[in-house]
Protein backbone atom coordinates (compact mmCIF):
# COMPACT_ATOMS: atom_id res chain seq x y z
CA UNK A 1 -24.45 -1.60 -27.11
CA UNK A 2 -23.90 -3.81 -30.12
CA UNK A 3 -21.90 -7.34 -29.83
CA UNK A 4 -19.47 -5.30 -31.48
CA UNK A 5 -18.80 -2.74 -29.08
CA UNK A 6 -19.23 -4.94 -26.29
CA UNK A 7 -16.22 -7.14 -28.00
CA UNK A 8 -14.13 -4.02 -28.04
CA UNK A 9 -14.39 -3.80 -23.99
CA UNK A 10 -13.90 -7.16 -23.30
CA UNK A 11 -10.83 -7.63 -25.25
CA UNK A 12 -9.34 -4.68 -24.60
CA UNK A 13 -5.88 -5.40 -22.24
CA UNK A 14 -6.09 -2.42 -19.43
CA UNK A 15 -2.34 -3.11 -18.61
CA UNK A 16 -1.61 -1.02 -22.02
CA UNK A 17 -2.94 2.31 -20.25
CA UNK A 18 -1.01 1.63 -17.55
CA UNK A 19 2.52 1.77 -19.07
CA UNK A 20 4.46 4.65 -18.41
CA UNK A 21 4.73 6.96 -20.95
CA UNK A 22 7.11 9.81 -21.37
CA UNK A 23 7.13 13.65 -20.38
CA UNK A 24 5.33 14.86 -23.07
CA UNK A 25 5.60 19.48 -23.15
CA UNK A 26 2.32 19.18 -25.37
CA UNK A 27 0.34 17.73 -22.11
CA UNK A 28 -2.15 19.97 -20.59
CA UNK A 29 -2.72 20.34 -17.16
CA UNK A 30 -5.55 21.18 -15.38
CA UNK A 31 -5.21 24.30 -13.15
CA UNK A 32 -5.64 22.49 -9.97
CA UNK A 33 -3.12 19.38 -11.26
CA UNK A 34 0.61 19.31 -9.98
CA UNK A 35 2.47 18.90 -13.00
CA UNK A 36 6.11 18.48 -11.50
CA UNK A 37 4.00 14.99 -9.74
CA UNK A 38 4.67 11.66 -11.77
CA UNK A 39 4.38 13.50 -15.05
CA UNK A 40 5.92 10.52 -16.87
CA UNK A 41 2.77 7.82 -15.64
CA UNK A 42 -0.26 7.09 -17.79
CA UNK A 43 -3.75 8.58 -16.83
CA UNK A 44 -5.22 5.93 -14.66
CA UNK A 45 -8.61 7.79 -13.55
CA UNK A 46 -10.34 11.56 -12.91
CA UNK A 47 -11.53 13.05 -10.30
CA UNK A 48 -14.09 15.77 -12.22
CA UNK A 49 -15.00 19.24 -10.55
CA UNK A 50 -18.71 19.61 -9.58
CA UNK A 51 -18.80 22.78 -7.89
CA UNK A 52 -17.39 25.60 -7.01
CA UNK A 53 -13.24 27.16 -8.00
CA UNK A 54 -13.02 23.85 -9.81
CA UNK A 55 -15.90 22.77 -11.84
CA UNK A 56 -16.16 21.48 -14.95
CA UNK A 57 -12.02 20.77 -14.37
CA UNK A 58 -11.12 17.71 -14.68
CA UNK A 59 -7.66 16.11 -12.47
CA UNK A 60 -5.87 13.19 -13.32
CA UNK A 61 -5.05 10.13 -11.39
CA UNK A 62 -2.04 8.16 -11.91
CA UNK A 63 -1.44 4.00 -10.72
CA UNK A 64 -1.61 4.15 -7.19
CA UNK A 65 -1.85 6.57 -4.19
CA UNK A 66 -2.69 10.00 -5.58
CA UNK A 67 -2.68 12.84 -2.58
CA UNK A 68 -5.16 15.52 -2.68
CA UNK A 69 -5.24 18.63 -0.78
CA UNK A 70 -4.59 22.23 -0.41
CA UNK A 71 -0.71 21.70 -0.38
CA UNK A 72 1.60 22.12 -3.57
CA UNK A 73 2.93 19.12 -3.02
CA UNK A 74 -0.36 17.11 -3.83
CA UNK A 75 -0.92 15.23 -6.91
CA UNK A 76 -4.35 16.67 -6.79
CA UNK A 77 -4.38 20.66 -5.55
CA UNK A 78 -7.35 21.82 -4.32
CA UNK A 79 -8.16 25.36 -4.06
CA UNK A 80 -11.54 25.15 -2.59
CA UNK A 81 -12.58 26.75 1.16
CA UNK A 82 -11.99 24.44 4.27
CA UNK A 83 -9.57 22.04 2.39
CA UNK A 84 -6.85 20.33 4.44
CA UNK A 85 -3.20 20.80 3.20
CA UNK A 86 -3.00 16.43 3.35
CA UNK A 87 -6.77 16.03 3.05
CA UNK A 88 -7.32 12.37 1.83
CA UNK A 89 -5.24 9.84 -0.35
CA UNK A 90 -7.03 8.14 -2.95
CA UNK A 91 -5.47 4.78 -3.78
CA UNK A 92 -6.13 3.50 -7.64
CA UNK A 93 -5.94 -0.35 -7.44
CA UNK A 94 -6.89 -0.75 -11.39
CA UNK A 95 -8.82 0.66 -14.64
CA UNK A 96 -12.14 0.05 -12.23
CA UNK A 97 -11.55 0.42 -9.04
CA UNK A 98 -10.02 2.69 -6.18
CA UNK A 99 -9.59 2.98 -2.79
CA UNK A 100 -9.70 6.43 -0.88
CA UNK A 101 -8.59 7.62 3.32
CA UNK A 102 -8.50 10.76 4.98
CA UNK A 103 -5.22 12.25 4.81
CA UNK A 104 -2.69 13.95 7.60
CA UNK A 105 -5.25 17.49 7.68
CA UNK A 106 -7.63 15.97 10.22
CA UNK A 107 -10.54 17.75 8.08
CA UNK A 108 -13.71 15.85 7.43
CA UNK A 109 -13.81 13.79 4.12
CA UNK A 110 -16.89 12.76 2.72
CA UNK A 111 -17.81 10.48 -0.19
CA UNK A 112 -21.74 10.59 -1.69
CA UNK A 113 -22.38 12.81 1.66
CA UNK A 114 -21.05 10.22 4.11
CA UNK A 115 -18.27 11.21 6.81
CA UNK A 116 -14.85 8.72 5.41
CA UNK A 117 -13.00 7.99 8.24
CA UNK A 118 -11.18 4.92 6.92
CA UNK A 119 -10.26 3.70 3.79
CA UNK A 120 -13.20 3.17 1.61
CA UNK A 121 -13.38 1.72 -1.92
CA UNK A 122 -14.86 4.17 -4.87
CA UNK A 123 -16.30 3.48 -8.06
CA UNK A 124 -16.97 5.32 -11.19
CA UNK A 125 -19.63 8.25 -10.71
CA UNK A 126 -19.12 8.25 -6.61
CA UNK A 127 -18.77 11.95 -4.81
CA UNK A 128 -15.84 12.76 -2.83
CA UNK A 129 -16.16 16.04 -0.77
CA UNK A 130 -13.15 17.53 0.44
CA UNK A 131 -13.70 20.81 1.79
CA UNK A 132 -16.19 22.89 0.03
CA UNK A 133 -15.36 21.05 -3.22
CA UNK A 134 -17.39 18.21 -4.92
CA UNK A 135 -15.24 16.16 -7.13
CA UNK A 136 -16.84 13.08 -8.88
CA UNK A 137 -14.46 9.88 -9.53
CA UNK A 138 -14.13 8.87 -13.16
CA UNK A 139 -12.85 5.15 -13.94
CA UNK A 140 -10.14 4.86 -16.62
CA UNK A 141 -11.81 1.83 -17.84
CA UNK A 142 -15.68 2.21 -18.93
CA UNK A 143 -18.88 0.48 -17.04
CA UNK A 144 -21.28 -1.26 -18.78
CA UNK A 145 -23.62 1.18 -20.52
CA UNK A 146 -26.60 -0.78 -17.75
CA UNK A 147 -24.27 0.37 -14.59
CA UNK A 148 -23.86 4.33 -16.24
CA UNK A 149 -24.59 7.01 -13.33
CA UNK A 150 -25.69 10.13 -13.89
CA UNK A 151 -23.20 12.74 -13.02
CA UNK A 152 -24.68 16.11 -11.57
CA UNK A 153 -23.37 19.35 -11.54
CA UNK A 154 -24.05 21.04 -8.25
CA UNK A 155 -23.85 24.38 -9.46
CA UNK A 156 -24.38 26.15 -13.00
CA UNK A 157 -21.76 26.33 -15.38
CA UNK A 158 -19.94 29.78 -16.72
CA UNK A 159 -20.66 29.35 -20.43
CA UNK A 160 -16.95 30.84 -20.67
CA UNK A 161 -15.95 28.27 -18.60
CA UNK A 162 -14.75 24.95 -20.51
CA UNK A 163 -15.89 21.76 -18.84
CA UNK A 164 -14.60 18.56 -19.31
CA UNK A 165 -16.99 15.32 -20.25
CA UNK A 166 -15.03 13.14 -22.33
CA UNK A 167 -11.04 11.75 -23.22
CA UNK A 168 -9.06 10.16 -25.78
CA UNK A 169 -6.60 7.86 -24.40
CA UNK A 170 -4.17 6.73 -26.46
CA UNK A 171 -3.26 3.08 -26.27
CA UNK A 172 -0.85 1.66 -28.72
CA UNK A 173 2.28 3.86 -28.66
CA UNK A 174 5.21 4.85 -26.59
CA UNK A 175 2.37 7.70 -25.53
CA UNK A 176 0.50 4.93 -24.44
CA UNK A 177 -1.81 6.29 -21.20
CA UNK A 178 -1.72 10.26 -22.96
CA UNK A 179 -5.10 11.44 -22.05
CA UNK A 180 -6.80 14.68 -24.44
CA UNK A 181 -9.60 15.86 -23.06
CA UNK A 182 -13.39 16.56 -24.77
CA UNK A 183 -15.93 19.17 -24.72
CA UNK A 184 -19.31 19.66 -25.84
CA UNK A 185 -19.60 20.63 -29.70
CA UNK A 186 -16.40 20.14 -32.06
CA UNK A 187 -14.00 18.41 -30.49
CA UNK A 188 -11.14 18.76 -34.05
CA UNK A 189 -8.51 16.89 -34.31
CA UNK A 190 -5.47 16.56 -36.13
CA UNK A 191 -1.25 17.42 -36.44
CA UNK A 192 -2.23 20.98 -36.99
CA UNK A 193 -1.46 22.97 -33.92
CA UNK A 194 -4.32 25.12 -32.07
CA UNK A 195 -6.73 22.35 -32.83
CA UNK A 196 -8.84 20.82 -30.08
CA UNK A 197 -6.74 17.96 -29.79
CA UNK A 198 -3.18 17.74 -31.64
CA UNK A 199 -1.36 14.88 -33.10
CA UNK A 200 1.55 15.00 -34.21
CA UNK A 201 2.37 12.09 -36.44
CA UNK A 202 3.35 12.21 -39.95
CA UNK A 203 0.71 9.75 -40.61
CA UNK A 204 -2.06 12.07 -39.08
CA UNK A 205 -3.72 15.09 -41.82
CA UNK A 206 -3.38 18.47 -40.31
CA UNK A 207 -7.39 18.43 -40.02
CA UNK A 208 -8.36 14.36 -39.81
CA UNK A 209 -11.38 13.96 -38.12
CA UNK A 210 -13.49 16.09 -35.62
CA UNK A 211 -15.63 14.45 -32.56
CA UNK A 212 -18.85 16.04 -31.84
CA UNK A 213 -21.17 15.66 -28.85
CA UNK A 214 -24.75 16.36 -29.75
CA UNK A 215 -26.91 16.77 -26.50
CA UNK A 216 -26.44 13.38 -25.19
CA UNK A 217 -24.75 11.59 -28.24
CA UNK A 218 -21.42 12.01 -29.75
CA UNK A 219 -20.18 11.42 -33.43
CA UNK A 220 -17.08 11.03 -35.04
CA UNK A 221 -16.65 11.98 -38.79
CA UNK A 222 -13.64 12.18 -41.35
CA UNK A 223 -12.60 15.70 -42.86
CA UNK A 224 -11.80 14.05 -46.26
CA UNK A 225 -12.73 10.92 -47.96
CA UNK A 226 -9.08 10.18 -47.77
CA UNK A 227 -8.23 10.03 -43.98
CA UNK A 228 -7.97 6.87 -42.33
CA UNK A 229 -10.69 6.61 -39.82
CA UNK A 230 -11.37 3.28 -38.26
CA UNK A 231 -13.74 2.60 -34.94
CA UNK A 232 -13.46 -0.76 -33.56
CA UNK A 233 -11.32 -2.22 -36.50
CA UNK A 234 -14.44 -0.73 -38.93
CA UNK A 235 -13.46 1.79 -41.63
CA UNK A 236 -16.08 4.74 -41.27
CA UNK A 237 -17.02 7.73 -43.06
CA UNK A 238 -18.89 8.76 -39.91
CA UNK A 239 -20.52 7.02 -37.15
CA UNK A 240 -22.06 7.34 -33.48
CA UNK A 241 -19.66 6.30 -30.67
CA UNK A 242 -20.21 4.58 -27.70
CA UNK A 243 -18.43 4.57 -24.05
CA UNK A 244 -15.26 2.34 -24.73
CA UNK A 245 -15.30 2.72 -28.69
CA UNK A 246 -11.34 2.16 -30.21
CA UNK A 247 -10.86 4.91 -32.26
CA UNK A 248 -8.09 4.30 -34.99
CA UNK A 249 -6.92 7.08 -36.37
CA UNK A 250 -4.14 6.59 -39.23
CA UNK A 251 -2.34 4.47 -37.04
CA UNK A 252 -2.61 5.48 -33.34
CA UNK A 253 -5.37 3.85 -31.38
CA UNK A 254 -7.42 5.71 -28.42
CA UNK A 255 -9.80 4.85 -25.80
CA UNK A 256 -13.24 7.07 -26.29
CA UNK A 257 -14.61 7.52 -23.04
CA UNK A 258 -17.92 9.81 -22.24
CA UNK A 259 -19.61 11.01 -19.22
CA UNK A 260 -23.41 10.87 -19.04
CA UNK A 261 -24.29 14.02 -17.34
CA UNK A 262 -26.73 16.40 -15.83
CA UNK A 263 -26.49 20.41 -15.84
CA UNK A 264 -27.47 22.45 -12.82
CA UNK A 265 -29.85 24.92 -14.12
């Protein structure tokens, strides 16, 4: 990572993404995510599906204690086999860090295959098992590209199946926290509506930009020589990205953050 990039981390107040931001009827949920829960708090984390009903799926965490379980009155619900209706309470201290227990259920929690039976801190790319389900924990804020882990899919992926391994997270509105999600290949965005990721500001073109992941490295490129496209403060008519990157687009400022990961075959 360039001195550049690096600047763009270290600058970069966290206490923006963790505004609240308003209800928002555009906001997708995953399948397994409560939306009646806090829907008005900025994404503060992920906790992304390895294996089984959920994988690929990726569930947001909020500021603070996040319940998962089987019960629909979780932040996180779990579908999976053998999962507790109160299974475990993951507590998310900051941008970095967490903190996670084993709920009311009484059923075994694990986290990178060892029984949890008190509270334990997490960190980005750690394994929480509750039930039959893998989840890996996802830091709002990006590690050092050094400190990257390896995420692993325990299972092979339905190619109909969409699987999360990236976000946008808006920083510098009243949306300020608003995660979109990103998949491999085109990733287009704009105020057009069906795109891959819609804006709608006046100042945004219907088709502004698209964000591409190639194998293991992702690109961002304008759809006209017109539209304002800026990536940490830089005007570009294309470029890589990196984990962290500020993406500018006409305006509104996001967060890129990528996941470095490995398919079961």
């Amino acid at each position: 990572m360039n001195t550049q990039r690096q600047n763009s981390l270290q600058t970069f107040p966290q206490e923006r993404l963790f505004a609240q931001v308003g209800a928002d009827s555009t906001l997708a949920f995953s399948r397994g995510q409560n939306p009646s829960v806090r829907d008005s708090l900025a994404t503060s984390g992920w906790l992304l599906g390895l294996n089984g009903v959920h994988i690929g799926e990726d569930m947001r965490l909020y500021p603070g204690p996040n319940s998962i379980g089987s019960s629909a009155r979780c932040d996180v619900v779990v579908t999976a086999p053998e999962t507790g209706r109160q299974h475990a309470v993951l507590d998310v201290l900051s941008g970095e860090s967490a903190i996670i227990f084993p709920g009311s259920s009484q059923r075994p929690l694990y986290v990178n295959d060892e029984i949890c039976e008190k509270a334990t801190p997490v960190c980005d790319g750690d394994v929480i098992q509750t039930g039959d389900q893998y989840f890996a924990f996802v830091s709002l804020l990006p590690l050092p590209s050094n400190d990257r882990r390896t995420i692993c899919f325990r299972e092979r992926l339905n190619p109909k199946t969409p699987c999360t391994i990236g976000w946008l997270v808006e920083v510098n509105s009243a949306r300020a926290g608003r995660d979109f999600r990103l998949f491999a290949g085109e990733n287009r965005i704009g105020s057009q509506k069906g795109l891959e990721i819609f804006i709608p500001e006046q100042s945004v073109k219907e088709r502004h930009c698209v964000i591409t992941r190639h194998t293991e490295n992702w690109t961002i490129v304008p759809l006209s020589v017109t539209d304002q496209l800026y990536v940490n403060g830089v005007p570009t008519t294309g470029t890589g990205l990196e984990n962290g990157d500020i993406i500018n687009i006409a305006g509104t400022e996001f967060m890129f953050r990528c996941l470095k990961v490995a398919f079961a075959r």
